[in-house]
Protein backbone atom coordinates (compact mmCIF):
# COMPACT_ATOMS: atom_id res chain seq x y z
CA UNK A 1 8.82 -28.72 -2.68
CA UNK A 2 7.40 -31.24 -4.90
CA UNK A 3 5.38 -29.26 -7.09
CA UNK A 4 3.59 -29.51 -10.69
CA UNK A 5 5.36 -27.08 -13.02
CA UNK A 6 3.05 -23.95 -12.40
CA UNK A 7 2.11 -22.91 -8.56
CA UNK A 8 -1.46 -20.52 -8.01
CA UNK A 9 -0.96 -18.79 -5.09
CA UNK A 10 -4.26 -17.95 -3.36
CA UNK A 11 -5.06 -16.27 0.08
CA UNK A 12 -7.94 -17.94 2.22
CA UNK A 13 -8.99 -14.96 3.93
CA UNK A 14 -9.30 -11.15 3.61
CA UNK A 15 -6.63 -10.80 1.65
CA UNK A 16 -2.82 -9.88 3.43
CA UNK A 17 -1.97 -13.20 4.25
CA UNK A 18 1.38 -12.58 2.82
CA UNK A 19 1.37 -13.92 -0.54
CA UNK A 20 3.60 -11.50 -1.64
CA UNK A 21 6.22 -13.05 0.32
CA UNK A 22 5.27 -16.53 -0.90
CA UNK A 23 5.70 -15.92 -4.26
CA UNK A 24 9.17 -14.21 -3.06
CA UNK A 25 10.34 -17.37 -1.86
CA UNK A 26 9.30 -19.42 -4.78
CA UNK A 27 10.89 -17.37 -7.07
CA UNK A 28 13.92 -17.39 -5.09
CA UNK A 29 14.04 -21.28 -4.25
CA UNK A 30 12.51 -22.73 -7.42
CA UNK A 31 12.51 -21.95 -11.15
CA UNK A 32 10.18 -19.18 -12.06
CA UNK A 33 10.24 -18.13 -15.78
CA UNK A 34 7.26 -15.73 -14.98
CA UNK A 35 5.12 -14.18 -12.62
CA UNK A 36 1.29 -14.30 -13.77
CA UNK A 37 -1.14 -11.45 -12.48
CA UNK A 38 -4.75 -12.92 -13.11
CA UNK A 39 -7.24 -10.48 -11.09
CA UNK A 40 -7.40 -7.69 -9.20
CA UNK A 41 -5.62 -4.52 -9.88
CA UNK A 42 -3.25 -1.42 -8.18
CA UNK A 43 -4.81 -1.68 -5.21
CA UNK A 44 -2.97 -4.78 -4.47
CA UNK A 45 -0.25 -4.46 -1.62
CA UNK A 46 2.15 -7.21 -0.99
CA UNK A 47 5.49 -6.49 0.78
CA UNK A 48 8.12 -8.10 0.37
CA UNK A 49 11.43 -7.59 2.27
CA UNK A 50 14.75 -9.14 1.23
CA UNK A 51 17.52 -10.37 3.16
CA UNK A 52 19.79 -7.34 2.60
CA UNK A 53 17.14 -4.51 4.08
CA UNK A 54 15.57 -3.65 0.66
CA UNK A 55 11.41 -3.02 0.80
CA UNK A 56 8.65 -2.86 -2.32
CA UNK A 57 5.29 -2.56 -2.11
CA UNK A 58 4.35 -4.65 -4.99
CA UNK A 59 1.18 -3.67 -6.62
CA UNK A 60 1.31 -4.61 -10.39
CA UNK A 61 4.24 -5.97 -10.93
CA UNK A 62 4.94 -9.89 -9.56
CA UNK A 63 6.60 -10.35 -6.48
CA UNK A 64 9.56 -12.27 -7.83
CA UNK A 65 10.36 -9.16 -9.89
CA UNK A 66 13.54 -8.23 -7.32
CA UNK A 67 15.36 -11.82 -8.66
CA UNK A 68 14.68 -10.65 -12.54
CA UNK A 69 11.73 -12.87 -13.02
CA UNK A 70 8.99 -11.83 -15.47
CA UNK A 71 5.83 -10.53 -14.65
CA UNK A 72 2.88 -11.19 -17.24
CA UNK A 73 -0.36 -9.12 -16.68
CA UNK A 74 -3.11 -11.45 -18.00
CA UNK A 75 -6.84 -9.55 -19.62
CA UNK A 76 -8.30 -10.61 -15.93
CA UNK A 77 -6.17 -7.11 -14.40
CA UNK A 78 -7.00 -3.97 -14.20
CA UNK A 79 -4.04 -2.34 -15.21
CA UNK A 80 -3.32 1.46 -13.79
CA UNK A 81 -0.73 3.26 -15.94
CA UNK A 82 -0.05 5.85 -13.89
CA UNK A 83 0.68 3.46 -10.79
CA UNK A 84 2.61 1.34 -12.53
CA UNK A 85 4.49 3.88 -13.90
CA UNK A 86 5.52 4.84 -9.99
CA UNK A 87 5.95 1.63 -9.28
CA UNK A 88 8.53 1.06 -11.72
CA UNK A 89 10.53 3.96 -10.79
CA UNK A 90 10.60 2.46 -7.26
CA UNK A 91 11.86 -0.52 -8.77
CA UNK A 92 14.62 1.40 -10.13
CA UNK A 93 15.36 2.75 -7.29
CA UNK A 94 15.93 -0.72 -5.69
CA UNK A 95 18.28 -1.95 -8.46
CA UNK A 96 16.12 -3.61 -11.23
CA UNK A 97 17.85 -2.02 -14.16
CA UNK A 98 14.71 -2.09 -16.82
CA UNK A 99 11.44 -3.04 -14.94
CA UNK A 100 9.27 -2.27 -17.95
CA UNK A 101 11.96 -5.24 -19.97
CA UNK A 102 10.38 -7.62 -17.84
CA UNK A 103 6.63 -6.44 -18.22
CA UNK A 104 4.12 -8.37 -20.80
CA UNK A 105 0.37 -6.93 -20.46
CA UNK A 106 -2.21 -8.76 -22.70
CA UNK A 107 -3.81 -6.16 -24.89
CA UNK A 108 -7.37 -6.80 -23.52
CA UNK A 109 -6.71 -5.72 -20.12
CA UNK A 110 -8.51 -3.00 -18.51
CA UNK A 111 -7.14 0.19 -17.92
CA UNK A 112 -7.46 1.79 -14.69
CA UNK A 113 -8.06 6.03 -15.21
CA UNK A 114 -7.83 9.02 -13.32
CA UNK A 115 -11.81 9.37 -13.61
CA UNK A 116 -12.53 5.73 -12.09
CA UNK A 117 -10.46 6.37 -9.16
CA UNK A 118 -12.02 10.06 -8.34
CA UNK A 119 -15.62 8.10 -9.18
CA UNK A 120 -14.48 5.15 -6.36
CA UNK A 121 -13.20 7.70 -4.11
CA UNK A 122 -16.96 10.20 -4.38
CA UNK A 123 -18.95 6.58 -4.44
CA UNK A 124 -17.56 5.54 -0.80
CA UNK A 125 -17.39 9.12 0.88
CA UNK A 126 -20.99 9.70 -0.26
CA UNK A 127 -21.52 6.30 1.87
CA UNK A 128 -20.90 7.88 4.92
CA UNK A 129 -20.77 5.01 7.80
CA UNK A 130 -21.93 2.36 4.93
CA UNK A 131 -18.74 2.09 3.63
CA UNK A 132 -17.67 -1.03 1.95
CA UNK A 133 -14.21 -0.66 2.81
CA UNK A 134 -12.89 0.42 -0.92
CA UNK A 135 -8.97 1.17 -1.45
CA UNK A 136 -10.30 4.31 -3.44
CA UNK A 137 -8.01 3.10 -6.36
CA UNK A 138 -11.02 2.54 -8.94
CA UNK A 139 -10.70 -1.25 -9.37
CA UNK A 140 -14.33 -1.61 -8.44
CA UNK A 141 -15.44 1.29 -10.86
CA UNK A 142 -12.98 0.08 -13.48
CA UNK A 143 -14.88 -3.27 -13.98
CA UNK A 144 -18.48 -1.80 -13.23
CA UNK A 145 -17.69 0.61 -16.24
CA UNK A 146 -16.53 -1.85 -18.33
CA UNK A 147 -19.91 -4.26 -17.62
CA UNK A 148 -22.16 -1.50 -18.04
CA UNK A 149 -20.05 0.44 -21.34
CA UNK A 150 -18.21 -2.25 -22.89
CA UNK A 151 -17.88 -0.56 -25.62
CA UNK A 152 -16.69 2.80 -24.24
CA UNK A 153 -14.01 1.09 -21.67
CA UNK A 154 -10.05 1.05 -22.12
CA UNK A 155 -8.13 -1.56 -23.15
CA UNK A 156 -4.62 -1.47 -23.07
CA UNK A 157 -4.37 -2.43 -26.75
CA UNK A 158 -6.16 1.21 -27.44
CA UNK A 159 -3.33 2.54 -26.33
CA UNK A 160 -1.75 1.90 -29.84
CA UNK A 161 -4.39 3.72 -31.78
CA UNK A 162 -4.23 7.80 -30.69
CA UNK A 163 -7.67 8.47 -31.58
CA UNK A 164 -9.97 5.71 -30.58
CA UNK A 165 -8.14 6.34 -27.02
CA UNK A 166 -8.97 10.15 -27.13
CA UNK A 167 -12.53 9.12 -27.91
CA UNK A 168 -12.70 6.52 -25.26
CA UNK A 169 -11.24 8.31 -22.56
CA UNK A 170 -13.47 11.43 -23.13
CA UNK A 171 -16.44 9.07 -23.41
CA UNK A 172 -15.60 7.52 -19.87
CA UNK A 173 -15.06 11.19 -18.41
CA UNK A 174 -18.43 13.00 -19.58
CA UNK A 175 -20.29 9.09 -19.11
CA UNK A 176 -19.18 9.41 -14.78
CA UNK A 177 -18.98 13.17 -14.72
CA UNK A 178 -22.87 13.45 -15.78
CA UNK A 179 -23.67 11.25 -13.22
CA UNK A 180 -21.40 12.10 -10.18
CA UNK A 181 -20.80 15.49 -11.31
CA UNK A 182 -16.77 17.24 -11.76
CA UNK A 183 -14.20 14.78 -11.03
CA UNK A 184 -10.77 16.02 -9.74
CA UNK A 185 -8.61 14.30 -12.64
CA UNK A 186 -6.22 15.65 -14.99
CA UNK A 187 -7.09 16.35 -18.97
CA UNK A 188 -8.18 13.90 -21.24
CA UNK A 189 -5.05 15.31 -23.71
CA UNK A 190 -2.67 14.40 -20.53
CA UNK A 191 -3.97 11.16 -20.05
CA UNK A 192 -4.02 9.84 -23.45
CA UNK A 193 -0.63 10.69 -23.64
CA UNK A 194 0.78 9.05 -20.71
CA UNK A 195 -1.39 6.16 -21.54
CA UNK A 196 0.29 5.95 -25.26
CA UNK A 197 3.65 6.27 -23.32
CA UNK A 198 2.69 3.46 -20.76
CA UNK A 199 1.31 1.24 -24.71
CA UNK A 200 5.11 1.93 -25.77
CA UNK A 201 7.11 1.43 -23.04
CA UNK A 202 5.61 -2.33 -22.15
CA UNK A 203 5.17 -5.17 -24.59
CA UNK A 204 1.25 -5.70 -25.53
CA UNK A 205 0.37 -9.30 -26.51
CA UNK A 206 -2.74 -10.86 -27.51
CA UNK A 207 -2.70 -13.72 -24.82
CA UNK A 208 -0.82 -14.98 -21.86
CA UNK A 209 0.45 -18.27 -24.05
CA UNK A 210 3.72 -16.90 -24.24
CA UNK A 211 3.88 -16.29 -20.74
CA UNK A 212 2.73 -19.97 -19.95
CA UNK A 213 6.38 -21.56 -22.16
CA UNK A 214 8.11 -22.09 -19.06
CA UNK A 215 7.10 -22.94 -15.30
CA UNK A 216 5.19 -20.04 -13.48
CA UNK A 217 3.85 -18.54 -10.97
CA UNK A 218 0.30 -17.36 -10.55
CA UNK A 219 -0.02 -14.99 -8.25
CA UNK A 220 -3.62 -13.62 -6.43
CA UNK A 221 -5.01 -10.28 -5.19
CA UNK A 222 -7.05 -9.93 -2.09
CA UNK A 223 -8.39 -13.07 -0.75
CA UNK A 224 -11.41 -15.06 -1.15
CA UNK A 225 -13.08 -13.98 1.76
CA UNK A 226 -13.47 -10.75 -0.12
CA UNK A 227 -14.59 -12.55 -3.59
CA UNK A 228 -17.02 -11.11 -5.71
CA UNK A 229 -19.65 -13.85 -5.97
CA UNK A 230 -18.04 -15.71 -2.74
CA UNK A 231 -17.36 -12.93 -0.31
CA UNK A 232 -19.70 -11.32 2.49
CA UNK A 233 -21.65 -9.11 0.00
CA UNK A 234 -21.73 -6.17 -0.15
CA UNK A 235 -18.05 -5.79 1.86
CA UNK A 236 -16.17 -7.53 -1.09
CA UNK A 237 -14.01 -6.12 -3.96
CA UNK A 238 -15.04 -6.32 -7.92
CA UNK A 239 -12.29 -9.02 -9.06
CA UNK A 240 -12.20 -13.43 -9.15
CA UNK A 241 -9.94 -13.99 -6.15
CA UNK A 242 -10.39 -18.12 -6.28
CA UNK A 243 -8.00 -20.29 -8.79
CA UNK A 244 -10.38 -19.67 -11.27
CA UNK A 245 -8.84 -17.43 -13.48
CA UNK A 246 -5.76 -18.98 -13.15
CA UNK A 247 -7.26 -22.14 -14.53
CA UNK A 248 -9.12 -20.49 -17.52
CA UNK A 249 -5.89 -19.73 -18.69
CA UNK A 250 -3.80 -22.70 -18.39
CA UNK A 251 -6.65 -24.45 -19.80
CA UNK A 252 -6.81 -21.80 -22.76
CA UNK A 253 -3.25 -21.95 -23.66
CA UNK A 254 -2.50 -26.34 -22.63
CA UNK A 255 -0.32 -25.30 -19.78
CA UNK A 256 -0.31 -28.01 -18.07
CA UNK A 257 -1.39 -28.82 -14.20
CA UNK A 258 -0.47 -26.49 -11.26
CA UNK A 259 -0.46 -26.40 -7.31
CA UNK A 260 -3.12 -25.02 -5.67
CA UNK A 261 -1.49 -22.98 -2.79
CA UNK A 262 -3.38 -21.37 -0.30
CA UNK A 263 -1.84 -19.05 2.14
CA UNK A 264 -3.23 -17.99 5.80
CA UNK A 265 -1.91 -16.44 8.53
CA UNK A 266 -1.66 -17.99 12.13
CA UNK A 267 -4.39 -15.17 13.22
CA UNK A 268 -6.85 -13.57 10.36
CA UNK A 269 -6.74 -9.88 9.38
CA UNK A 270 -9.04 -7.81 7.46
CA UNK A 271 -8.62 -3.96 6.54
CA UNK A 272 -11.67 -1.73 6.63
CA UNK A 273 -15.58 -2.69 7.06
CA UNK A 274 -17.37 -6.00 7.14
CA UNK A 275 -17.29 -8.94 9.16
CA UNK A 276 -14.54 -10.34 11.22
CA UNK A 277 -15.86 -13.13 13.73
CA UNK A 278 -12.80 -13.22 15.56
CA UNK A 279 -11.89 -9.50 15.95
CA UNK A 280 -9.56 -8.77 18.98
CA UNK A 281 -8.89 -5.63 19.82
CA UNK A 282 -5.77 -6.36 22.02
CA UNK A 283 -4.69 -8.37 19.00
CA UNK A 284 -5.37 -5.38 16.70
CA UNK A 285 -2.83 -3.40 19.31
CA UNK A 286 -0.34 -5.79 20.21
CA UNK A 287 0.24 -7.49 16.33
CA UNK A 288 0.55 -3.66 14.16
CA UNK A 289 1.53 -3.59 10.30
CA UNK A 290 4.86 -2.41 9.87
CA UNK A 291 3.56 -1.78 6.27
CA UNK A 292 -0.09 -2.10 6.30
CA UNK A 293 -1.93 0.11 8.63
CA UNK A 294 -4.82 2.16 8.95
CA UNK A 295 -5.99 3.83 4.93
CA UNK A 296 -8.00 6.64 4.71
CA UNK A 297 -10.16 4.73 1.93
CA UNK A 298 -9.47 1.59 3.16
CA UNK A 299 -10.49 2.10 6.63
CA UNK A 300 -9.13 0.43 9.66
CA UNK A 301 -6.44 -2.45 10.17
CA UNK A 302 -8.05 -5.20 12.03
CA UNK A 303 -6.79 -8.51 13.72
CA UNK A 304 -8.53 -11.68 15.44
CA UNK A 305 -7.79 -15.10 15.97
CA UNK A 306 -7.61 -18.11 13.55
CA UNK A 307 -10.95 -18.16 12.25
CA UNK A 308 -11.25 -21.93 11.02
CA UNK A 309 -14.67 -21.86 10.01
CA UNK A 310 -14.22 -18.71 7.55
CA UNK A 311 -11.08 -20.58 6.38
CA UNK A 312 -12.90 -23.52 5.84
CA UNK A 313 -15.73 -21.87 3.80
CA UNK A 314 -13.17 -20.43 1.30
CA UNK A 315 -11.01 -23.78 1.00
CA UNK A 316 -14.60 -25.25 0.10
CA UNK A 317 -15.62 -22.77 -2.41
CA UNK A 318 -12.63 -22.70 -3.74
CA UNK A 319 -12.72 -26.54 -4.85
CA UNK A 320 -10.35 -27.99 -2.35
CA UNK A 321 -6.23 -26.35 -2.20
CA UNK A 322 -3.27 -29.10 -2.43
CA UNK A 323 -1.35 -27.20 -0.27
CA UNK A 324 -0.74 -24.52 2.42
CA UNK A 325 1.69 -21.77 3.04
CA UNK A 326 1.04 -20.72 6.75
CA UNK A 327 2.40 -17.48 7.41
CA UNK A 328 3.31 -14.86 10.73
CA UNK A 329 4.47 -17.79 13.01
CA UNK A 330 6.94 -16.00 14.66
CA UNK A 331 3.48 -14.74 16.24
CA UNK A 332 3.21 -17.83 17.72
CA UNK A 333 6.31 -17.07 19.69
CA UNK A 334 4.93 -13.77 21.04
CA UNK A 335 1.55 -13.96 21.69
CA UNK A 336 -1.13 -16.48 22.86
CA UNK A 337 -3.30 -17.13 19.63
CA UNK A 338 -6.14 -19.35 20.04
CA UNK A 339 -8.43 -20.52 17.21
CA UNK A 340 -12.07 -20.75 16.41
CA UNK A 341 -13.69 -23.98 15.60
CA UNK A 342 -17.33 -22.89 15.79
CA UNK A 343 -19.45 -20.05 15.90
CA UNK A 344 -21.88 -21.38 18.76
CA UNK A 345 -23.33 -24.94 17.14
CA UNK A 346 -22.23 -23.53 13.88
CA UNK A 347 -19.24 -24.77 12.54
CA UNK A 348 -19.58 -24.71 8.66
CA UNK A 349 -21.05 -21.90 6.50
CA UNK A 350 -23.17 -23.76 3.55
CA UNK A 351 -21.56 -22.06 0.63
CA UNK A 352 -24.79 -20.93 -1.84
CA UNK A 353 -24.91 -20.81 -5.56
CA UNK A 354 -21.93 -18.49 -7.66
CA UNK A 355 -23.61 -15.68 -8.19
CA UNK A 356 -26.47 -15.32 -5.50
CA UNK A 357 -25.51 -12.51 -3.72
CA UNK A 358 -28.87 -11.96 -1.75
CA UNK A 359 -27.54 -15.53 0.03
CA UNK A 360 -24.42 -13.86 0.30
CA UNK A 361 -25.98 -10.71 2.22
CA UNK A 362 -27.72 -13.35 4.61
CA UNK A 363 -24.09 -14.86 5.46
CA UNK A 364 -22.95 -11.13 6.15
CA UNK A 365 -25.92 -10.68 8.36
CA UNK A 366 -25.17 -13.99 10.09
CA UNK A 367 -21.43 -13.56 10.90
CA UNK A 368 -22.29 -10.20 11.83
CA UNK A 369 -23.74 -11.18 15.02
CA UNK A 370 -21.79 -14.91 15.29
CA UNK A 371 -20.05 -15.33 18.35
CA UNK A 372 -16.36 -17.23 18.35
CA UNK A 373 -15.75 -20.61 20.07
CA UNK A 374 -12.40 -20.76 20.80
CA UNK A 375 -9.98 -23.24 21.46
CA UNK A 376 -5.69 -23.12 21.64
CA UNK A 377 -4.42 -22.30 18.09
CA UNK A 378 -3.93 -26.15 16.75
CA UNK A 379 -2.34 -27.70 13.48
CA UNK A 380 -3.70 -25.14 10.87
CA UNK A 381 -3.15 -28.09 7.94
CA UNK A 382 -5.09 -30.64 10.29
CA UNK A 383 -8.62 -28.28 10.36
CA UNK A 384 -8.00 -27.12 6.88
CA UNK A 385 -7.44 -30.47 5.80
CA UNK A 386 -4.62 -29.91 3.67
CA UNK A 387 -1.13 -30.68 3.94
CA UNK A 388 1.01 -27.48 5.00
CA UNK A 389 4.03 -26.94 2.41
CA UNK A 390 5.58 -24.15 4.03
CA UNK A 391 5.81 -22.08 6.88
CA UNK A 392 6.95 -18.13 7.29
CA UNK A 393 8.85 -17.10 10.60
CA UNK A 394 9.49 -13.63 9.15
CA UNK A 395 9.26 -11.07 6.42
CA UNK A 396 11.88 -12.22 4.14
CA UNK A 397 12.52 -15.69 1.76
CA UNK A 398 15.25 -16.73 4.08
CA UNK A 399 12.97 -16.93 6.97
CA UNK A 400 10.33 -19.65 4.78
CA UNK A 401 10.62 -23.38 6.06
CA UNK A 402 9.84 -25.69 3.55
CA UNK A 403 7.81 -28.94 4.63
CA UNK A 404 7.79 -32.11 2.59
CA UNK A 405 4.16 -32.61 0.33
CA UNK A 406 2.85 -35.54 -1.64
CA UNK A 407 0.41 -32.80 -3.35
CA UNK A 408 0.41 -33.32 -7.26
């Protein structure tokens, strides 16, 4: 693929377009010094399958992690000890001799506690039918404490100093327990210490320039359908999911230009509440997760057809992508997918200004109700207007199909 030397991988929709397995294949077929996290947190969930049978859910770590690459967790995650810490041992488990060797986290990261994810979890039960649709990990409640305390949330670079993490952690635990009342979470002793284990066991550094010395990938959470200033509010997650972050720090550190890769799926998903023009329920039956169904915070696993207009609206807001990865088209060979051109006369949402989320309310009230035009499912790169650089048949890098690109 002819490629600048760093790639941003970026999903167009809801999020599980399959950029785990993207990034799996460019680490496999190109080289990938490191892996660059640069939103989101543990609640991501990208599968990737190799050739030989082997399965990970990766979450924190990159997905090239399985062919030794680096992973590099910039300040823009929300880093989850505990998880990771689980995560790693899985890693283990499939062969990666030392997965915390192979681990930088930038000291001003977030850190993900015991207290935000039993705050996320009593937030969207006390919702009722409202729910937004939360993974119940406390990503959301991570950054809303951190806006509203700044001073009181965890870094990962406080994991170095004993006390000022016993004082910050107890701070966050009587700050959410006086408003939501007893939390089910361990000690504040117990998690300071595995926190300082977690501080000693990966390498803190102060900035993701080290990261950025040799060609990398970025790789995205969720999808920009679900953005935080882009997404249909209020059924969107707390986290950048555009190439913006990505950029801030290539432009921080001089590291040079990168592809803008945006992934979709031959049909478009979404898990849990909010709106879905193109939900099928025959789809929903006939196309299941092998490992992404139904979550109990999450909600349900939903499928439609090729929503072009949606797609459209996040290439837009996104500032334009040089470049597709089109997943799930052995889907193509199964089913009859069809694709939507217009809802009715509509067939562009007017993106508003970054940060109006009243305007992004309206557009969650409009879709709500928008009714599908369909049409058969065409050339995905043609209505996106952007060439397509590869295309997945299956779950694995050895089922990827590269296509020739001019993008620079």
């Amino acid at each position: 693929m002819n490629t600048p030397r760093h790639v941003i991988v970026v999903d167009l929709g809801y999020g599980d377009a399959g950029k785990g397995t993207i990034v799996d294949w460019l680490c496999a077929t190109r080289p990938v010094s490191t892996v660059i996290r640069f939103n989101g947190g543990a609640q991501t969930a990208h599968n990737v399958v190799t050739p030989d049978g082997r399965h990970h859910t990766f979450a924190q770590f990159g997905s090239g992690t399985l062919h030794g690459v680096r992973t590099h967790l910039s300040r823009y995650m929300m880093v989850d000890p505990l998880a990771l810490a689980a995560e790693a041992a899985h890693l283990a488990e499939l062969g990666v001799a030392a997965p915390f060797e192979l681990l930088t986290v930038d000291r001003e990261a977030l850190l993900t506690t015991p207290w935000h994810r039993a705050a996320n979890r009593a937030r969207e039960a006390a919702r009722g039918d409202d729910r937004h649709g939360s993974c119940g990990m406390g990503v959301g409640e991570t950054a809303a404490f951190a806006l509203a305390h700044p001073d009181l949330a965890v870094r990962a670079g406080d994991t170095g100093s004993p006390a000022a993490l016993a004082r910050k952690l107890g701070a966050l635990r009587d700050a959410l327990t006086a408003e939501l009342g007893p939390l089910d979470a361990p000690p504040v002793a117990a998690v300071a210490e595995a926190f300082r284990w977690f501080g000693a066991a990966v390498r803190l550094v102060p900035s993701s320039r080290q990261a950025l010395s040799g060609p990398c990938v970025f790789e995205g959470a969720q999808g920009v359908l679900l953005d935080e200033w882009r997404g249909w509010h209020p059924y969107t997650t707390w986290s950048t999911t555009t190439f913006d972050n990505a950029e801030t720090l290539l432009a921080e550190h001089g590291g040079g230009n990168a592809m803008r890769l945006g992934v979709v799926r031959t049909y478009t998903t979404r898990h849990g509440a909010g709106p879905l023009v193109t939900e099928d329920a025959r789809l929903t039956a006939a196309l299941p997760e092998r490992h992404n169904g139904h979550g109990p915070w999450q909600g349900p696993w939903r499928a439609g057809h090729f929503d072009a207009v949606a797609h459209r609206y996040a290439v837009e807001v996104c500032g334009g992508v040089d470049a597709l990865a089109v997943t799930h088209l052995d889907a193509t060979e199964r089913h009859e997918l069809k694709m939507c051109l217009s809802y009715g006369t509509l067939d562009r949402i007017v993106p508003g200004e970054r940060g109006d989320l009243a305007y992004q309310e309206k557009l969650t009230q409009t879709l709500s109700t928008a009714t599908p035009v369909y049409t058969r499912l065409g050339d995905v790169g043609e209505v996106l207007d952007a060439p397509i650089a590869v295309t997945s048949h299956g779950p694995t890098w050895a089922d990827k199909r590269q296509r020739s690109t001019t993008a620079a």
